[in-house]
Protein backbone atom coordinates (compact mmCIF):
# COMPACT_ATOMS: atom_id res chain seq x y z
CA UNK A 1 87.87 102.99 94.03
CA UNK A 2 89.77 105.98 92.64
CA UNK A 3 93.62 105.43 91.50
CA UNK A 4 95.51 108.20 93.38
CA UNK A 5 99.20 108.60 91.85
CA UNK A 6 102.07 108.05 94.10
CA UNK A 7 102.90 111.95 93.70
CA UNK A 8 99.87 112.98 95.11
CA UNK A 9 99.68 110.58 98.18
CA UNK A 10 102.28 112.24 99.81
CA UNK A 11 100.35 115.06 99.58
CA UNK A 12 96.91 113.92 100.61
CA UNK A 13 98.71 112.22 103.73
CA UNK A 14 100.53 115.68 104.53
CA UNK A 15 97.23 117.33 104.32
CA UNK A 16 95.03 114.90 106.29
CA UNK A 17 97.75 114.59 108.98
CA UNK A 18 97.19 118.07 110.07
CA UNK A 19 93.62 118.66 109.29
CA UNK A 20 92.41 115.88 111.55
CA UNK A 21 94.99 116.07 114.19
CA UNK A 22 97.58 113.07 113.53
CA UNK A 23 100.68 115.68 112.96
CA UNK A 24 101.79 118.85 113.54
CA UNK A 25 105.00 120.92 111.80
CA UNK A 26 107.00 121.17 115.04
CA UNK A 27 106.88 124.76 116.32
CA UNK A 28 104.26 126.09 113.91
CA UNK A 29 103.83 129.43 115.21
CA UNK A 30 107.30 130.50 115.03
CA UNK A 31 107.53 129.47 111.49
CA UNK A 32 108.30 125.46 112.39
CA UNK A 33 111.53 123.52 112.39
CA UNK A 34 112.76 121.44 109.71
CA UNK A 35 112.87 117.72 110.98
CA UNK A 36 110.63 118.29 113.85
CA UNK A 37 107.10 117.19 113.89
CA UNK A 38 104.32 117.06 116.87
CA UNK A 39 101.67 113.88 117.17
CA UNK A 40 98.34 115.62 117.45
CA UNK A 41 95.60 113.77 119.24
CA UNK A 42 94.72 111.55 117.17
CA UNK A 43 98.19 110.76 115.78
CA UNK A 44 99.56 110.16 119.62
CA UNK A 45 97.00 107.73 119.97
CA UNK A 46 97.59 105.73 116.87
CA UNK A 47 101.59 105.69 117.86
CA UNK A 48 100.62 104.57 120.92
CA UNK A 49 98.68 101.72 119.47
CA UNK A 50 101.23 101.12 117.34
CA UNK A 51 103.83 100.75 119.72
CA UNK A 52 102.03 99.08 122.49
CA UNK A 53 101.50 95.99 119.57
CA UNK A 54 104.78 95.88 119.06
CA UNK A 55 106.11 95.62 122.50
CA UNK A 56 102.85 93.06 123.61
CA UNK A 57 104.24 91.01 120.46
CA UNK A 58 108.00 91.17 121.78
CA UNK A 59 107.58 90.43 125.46
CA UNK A 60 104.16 88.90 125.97
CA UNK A 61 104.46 86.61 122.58
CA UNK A 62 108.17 85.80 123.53
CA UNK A 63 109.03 84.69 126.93
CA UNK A 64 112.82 84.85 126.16
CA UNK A 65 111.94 88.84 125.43
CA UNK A 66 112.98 91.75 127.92
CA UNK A 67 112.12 95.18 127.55
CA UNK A 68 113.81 98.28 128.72
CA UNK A 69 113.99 101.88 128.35
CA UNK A 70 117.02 103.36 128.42
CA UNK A 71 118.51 107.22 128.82
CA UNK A 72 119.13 109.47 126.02
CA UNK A 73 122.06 110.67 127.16
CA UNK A 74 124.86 108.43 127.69
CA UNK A 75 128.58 108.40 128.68
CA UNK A 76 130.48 110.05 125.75
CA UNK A 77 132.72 107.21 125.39
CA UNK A 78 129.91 105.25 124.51
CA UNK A 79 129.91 107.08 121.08
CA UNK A 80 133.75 106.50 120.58
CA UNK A 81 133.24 102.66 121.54
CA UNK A 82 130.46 102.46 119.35
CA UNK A 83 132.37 104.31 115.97
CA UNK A 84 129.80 106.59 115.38
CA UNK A 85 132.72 109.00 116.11
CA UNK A 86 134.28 108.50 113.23
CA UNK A 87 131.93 106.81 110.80
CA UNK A 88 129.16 108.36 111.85
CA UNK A 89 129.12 111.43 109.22
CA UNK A 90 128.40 112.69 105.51
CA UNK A 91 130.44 114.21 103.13
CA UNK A 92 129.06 117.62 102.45
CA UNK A 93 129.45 120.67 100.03
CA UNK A 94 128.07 124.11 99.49
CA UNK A 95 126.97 126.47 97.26
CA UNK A 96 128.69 129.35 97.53
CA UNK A 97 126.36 131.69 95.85
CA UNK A 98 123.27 130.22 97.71
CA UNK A 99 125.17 128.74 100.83
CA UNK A 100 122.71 125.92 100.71
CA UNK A 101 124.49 122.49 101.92
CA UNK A 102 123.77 119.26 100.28
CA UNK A 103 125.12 115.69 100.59
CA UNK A 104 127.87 114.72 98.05
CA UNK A 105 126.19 111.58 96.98
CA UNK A 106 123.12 113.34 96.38
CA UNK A 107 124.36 116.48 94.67
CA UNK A 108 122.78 115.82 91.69
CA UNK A 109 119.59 115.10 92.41
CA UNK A 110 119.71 118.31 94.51
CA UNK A 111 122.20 121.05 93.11
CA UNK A 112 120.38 124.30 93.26
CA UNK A 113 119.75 126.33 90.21
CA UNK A 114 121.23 129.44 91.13
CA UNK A 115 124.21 128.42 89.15
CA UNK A 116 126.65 128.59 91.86
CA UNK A 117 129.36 127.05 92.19
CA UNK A 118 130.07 124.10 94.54
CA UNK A 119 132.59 123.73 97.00
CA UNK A 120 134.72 120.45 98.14
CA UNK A 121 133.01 118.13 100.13
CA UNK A 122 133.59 118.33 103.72
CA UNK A 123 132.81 115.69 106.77
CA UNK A 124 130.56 116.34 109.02
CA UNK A 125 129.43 114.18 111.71
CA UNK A 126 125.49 114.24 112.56
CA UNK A 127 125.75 112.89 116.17
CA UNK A 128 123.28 115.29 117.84
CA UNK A 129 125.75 117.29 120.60
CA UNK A 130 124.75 118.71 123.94
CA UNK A 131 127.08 119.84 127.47
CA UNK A 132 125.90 118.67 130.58
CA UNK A 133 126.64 121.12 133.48
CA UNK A 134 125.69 124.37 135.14
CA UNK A 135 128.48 126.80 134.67
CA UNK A 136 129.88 127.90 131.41
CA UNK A 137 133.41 127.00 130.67
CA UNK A 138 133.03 123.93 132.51
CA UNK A 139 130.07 121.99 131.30
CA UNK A 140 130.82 118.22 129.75
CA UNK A 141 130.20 117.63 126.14
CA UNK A 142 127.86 114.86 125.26
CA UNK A 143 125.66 113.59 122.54
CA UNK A 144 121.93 112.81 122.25
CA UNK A 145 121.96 109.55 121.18
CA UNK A 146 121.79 108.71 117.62
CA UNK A 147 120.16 105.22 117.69
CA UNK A 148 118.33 103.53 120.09
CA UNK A 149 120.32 100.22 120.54
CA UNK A 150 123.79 101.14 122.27
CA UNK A 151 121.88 101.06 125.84
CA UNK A 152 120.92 97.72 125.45
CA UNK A 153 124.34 96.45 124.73
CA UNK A 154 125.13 99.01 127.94
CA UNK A 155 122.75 96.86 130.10
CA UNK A 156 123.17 93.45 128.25
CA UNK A 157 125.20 92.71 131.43
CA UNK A 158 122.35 93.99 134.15
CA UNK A 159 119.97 91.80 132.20
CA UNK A 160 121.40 88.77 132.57
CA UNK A 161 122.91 89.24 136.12
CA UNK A 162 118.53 90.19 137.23
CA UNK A 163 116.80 87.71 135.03
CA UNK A 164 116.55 84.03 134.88
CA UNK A 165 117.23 84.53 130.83
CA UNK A 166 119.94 82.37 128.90
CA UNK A 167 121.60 82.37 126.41
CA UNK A 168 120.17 82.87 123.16
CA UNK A 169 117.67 85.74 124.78
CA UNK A 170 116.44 89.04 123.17
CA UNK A 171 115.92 92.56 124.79
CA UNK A 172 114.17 95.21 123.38
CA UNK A 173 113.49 98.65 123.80
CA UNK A 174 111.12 102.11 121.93
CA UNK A 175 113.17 104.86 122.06
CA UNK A 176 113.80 108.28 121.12
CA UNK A 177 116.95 109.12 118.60
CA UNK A 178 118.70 112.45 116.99
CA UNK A 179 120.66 113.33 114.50
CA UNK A 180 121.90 116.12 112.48
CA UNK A 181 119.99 115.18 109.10
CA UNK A 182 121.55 117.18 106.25
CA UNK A 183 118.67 117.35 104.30
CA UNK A 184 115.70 116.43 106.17
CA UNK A 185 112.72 116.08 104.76
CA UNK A 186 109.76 114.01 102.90
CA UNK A 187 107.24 114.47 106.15
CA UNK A 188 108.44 111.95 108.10
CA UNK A 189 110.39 109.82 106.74
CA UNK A 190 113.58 111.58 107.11
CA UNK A 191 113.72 113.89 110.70
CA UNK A 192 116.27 115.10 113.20
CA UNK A 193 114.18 114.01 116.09
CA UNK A 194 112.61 110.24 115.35
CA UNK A 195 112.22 107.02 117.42
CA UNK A 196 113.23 103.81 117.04
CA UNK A 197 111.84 99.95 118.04
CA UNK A 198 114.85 97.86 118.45
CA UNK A 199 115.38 94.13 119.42
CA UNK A 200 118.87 92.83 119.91
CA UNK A 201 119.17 89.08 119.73
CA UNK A 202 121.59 87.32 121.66
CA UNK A 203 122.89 84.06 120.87
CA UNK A 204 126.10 81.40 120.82
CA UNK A 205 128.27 82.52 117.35
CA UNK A 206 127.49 79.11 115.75
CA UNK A 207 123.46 79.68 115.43
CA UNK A 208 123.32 83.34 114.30
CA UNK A 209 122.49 82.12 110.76
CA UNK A 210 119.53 80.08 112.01
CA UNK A 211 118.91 83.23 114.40
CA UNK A 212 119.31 85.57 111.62
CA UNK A 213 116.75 83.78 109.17
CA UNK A 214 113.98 83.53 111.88
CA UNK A 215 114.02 86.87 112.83
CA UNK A 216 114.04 88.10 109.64
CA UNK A 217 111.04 86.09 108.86
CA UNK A 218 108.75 86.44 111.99
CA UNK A 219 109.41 90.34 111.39
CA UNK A 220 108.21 90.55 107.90
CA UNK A 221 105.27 88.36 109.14
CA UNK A 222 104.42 90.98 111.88
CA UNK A 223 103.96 93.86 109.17
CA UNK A 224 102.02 91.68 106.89
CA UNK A 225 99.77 91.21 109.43
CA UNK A 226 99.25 94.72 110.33
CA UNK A 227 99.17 96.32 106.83
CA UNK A 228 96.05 96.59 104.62
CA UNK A 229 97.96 95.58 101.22
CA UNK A 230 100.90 93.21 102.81
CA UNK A 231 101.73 92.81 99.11
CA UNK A 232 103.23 95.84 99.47
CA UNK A 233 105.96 95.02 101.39
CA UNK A 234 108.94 93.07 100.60
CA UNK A 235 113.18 92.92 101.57
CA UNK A 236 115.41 94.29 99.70
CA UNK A 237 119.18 92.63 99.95
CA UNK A 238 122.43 94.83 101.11
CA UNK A 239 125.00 94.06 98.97
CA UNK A 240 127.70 96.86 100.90
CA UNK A 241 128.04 95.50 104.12
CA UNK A 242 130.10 96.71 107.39
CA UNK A 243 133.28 95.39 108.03
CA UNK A 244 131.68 93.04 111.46
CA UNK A 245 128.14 91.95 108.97
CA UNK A 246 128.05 88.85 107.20
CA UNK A 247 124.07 89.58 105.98
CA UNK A 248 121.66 92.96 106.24
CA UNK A 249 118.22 93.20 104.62
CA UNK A 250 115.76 96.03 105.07
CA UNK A 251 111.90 95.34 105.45
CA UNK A 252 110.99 98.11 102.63
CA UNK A 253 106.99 99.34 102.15
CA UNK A 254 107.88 99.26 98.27
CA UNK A 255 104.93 101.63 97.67
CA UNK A 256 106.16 104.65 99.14
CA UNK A 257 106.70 107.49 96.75
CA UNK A 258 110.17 108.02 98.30
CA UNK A 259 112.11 106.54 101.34
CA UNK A 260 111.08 102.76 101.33
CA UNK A 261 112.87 101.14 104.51
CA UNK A 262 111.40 100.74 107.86
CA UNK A 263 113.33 97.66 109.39
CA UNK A 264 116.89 96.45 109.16
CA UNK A 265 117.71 93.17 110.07
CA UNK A 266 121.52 93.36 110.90
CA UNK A 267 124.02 90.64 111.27
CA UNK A 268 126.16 92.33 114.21
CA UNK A 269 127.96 89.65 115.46
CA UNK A 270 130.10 90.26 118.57
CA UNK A 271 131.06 93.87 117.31
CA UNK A 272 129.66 95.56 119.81
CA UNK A 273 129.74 93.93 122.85
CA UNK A 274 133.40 93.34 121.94
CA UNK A 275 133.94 97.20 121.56
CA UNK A 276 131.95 98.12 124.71
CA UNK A 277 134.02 95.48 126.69
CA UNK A 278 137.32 96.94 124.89
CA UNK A 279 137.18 100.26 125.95
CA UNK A 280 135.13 100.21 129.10
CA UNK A 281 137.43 97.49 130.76
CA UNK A 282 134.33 95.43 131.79
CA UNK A 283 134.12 91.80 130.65
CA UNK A 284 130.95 91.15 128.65
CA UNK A 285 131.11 87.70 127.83
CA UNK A 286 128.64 84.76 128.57
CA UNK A 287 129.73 81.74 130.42
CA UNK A 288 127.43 78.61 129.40
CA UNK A 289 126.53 77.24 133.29
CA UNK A 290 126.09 73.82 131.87
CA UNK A 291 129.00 73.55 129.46
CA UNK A 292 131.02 76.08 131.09
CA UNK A 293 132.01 77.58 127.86
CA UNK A 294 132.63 81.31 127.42
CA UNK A 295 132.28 83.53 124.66
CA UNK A 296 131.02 86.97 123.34
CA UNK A 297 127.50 87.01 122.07
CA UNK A 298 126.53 87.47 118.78
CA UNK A 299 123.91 89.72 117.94
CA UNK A 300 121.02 90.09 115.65
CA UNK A 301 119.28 93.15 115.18
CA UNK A 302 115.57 94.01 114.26
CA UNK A 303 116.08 98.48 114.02
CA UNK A 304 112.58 99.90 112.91
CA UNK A 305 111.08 103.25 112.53
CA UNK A 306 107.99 104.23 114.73
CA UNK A 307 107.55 107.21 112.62
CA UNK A 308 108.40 105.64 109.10
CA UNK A 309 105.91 102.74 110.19
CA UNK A 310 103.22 105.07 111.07
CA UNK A 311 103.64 107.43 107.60
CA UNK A 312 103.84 104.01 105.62
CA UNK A 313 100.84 102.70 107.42
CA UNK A 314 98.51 105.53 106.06
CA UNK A 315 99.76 105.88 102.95
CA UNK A 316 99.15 102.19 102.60
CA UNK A 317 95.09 102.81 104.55
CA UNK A 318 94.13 105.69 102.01
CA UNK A 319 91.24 105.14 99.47
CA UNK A 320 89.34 107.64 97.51
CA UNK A 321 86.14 105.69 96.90
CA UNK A 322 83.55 107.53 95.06
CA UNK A 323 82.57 110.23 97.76
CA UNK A 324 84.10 109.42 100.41
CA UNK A 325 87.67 109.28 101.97
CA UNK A 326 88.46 105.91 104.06
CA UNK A 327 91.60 104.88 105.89
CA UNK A 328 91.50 101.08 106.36
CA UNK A 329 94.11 100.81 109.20
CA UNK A 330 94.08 97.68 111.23
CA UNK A 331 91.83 98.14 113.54
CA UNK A 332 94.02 98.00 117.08
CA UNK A 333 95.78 100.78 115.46
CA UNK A 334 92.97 102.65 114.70
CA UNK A 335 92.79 105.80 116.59
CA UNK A 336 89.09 105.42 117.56
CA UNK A 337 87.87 101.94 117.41
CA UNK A 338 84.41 103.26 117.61
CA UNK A 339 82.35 106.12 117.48
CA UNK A 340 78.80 107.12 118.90
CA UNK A 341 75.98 109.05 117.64
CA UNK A 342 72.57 110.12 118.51
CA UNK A 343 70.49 109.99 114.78
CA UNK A 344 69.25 113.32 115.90
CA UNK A 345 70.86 115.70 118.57
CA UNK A 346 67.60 117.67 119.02
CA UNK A 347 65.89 114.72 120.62
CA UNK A 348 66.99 115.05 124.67
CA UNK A 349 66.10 110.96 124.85
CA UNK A 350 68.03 109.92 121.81
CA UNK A 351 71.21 111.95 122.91
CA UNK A 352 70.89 111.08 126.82
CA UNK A 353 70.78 106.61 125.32
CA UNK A 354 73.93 107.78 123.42
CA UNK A 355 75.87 109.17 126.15
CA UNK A 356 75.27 106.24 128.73
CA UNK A 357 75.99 103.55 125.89
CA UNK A 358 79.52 106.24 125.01
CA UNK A 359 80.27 106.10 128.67
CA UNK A 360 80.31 102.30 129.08
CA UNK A 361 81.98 101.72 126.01
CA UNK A 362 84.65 104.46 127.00
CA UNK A 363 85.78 102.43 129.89
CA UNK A 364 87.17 99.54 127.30
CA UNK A 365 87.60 101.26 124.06
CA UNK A 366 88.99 104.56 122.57
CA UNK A 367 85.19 106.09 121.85
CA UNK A 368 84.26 109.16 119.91
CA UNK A 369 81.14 110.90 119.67
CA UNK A 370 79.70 112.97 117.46
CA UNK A 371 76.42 114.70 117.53
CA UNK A 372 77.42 117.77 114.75
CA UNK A 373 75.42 117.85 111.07
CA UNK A 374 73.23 114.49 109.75
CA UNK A 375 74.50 111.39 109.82
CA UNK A 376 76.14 110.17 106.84
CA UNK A 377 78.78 113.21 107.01
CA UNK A 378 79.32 112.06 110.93
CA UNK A 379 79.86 108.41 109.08
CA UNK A 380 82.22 110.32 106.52
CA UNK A 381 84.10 112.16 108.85
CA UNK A 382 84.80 108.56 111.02
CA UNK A 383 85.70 107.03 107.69
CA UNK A 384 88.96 109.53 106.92
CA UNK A 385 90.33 109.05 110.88
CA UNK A 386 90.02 104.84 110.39
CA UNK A 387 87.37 104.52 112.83
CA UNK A 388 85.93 100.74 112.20
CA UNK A 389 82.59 100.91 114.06
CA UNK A 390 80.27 103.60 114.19
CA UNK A 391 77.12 103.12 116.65
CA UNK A 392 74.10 105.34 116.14
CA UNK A 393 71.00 105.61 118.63
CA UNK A 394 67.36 105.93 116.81
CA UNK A 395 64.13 105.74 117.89
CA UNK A 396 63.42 102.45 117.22
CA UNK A 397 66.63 102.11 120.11
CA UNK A 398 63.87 103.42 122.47
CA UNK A 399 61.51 100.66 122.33
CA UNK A 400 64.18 97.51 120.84
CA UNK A 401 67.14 98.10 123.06
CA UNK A 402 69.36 97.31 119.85
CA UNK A 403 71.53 99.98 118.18
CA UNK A 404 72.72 100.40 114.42
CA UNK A 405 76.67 99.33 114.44
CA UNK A 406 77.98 100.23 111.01
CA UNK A 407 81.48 98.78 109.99
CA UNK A 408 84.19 101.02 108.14
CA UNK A 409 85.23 99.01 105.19
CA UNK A 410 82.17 97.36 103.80
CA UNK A 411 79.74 100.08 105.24
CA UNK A 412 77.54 96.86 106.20
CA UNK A 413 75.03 97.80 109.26
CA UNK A 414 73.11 95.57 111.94
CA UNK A 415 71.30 95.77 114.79
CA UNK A 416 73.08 94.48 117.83
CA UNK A 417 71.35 94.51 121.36
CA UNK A 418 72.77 97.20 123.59
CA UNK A 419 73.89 95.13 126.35
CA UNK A 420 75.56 92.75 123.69
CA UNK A 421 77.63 95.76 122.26
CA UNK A 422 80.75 95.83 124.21
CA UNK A 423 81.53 91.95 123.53
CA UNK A 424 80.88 92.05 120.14
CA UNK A 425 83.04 95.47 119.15
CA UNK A 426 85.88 93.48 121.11
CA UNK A 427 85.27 90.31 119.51
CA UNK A 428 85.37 92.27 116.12
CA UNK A 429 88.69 93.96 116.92
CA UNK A 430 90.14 90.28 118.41
């Protein structure tokens, strides 16, 4: 297998992303956006996979998990509650020769070499806003939301008073997020439009460190279990905490060329549910029906990227080995989990055997097929996409009823009865 240098993965992902379909620049024709990306067809389909295993492993793994899916656009005062209001913003300055704007902290990493001369840092606040509202002069201001989680804490109360839950419980949600990056950038892991997988862990104040630990643990042990090289992952320890967290750590892919985190694990204590009871007037605490204590949850939060997870996941699947590319995703998140070929496509009998075995196998699994050029390229070009069976239809299928199924990693074929297929490819991805 071929070392490729952390400087050029980036690269090769970039590349591969929008040769094969996983991602798009956002608005291409027009010259793109910065910070905006489009999941092409084969990139939808792996975020898709991606998030359906996380949400099966929330709510179908954990029966004290609810989901829900909340709006984008909230009450305004749900912003002030929440302090991203005031806190919520980065010092900036500006060149004035170039007018470019860059973030204080990182000025020198990215002063511009025009020579010009930098202003004073001013605030700026990169809440996402929008006005809700038909005619001008009138029209409400509002923000799209800038993380996922403040809906959940806006229904914590509609949970509980629907559900048989108690106290501790979790809900969870996937959802879209905005904000104003400064400097976006780095594909994407840094973007103005990104979304989020959030669980917010309720429990009685005297438990969140035994809350805190497990979570932090059963998280890291999801990833691990869906990454190719789970050495490559690892927490990394906030030492600058907010004023209302006792403990944060970030589950970091330590691989990555650049931007490492994908999870926090946040302390949060009763911050925001106190806040959100504070200035909405509404009492949000929990009354204990057996002990009749009340008091204000504490929280623990699991905040992920979708995005950063899915970039990290194929930078960790990449190999260069000898002449051929391979991604070695985990299989459920595979785009295609198999593909189907007739050996020739001149023969009508091989190809018409191929279609009716790609047509039954469509109905359970994501199928390709592929009848272009010889075989080992149609192998090849399966390899690069993460595709972990490939099925091809020869003669000898004519007379034997069995099929070559060749697997992705170890390139290891067999014959496997046709009728037999279906169970074994979804014993293989089980």
């Amino acid at each position: 297998m071929k070392e490729i240098k952390k400087e050029n993965l980036m690269e090769k992902i970039v590349s591969l992303c929008k040769r094969r379909g996983f991602v798009f620049p956002g608005s291409e024709i027009y010259g793109g956006l910065q910070g905006f990306y489009d999941f092409g067809p084969l990139g939808v389909e792996m975020k898709n996979n991606l998030k359906q295993l996380w949400w099966n492993w929330m709510t179908r793994e954990h029966e004290d998990i609810v989901g829900i899916d909340g709006a984008i656009i909230t009450n305004p005062k749900v912003w002030e509650a929440s302090g991203h209001l005031k806190s919520f913003v980065d010092p900036l300055v500006e060149c004035k020769k170039c007018h470019h704007r860059f973030k204080a902290d990182d000025i020198s990493a990215e002063c511009p070499d025009c020579g010009g001369e930098i202003t004073e840092p001013k605030m700026f606040n990169i809440l996402v806003p929008t006005q809700l509202g038909v005619v001008e002069g009138e029209k409400q201001n509002a923000y799209l939301r800038g993380e996922a989680c403040q809906t959940i804490y806006l229904d914590y109360k509609n949970v509980l008073d629907t559900t048989r839950l108690k106290i501790p419980f979790g809900i969870c949600q996937i959802g879209k997020a905005f904000r104003n990056e400064v400097t976006p950038g780095n594909f994407l892991l840094r973007q103005r439009e990104f979304e989020q997988w959030d669980l917010q862990w309720f429990c009685h104040p005297k438990e969140m460190e035994k809350w805190f630990e497990y979570w932090k643990n059963e998280r890291m042990a999801w990833y691990k279990s869906i990454f190719a090289n789970p050495e490559n992952l690892g927490f990394y320890k906030h030492e600058k905490l907010a004023h209302y967290a006792k403990k944060a750590f970030d589950i970091e892919y330590t691989a990555s060329p650049a931007v490492k985190e994908m999870e926090g694990i946040h302390w949060r204590g009763d911050w925001d549910l106190s806040r959100h009871a504070e200035f909405s007037g509404q009492d949000l605490s929990y009354v204990d029906l057996e002990t009749g204590e009340k008091f204000i949850p504490n929280i623990v939060e699991t905040s992920g990227g979708v995005d950063r997870t899915f970039l990290f996941l194929l930078l960790d699947a990449y190999c260069e080995e000898k002449d051929r590319v391979v991604l070695k995703l985990y299989p459920k998140i595979a785009p295609y989990k198999v593909a189907v070929f007739p050996l020739l496509a001149n023969k009508p009998e091989l190809a018409k055997l191929a279609r009716s075995i790609y047509d039954n196998l469509k109905i359970n699994f994501m199928t390709a097929w592929d009848d272009r050029g010889n075989i080992g390229k149609r192998y090849y070009a399966q390899d690069e996409i993460g595709t972990p069976f490939c099925v091809t239809v020869d003669f000898e299928s004519l007379e034997d009823k069995k099929v070559t199924i060749r697997e992705r990693d170890s390139m290891k074929q067999e014959r496997i009865a046709i009728d037999e297929l279906a169970e074994y490819i979804k014993k293989q991805l089980e």
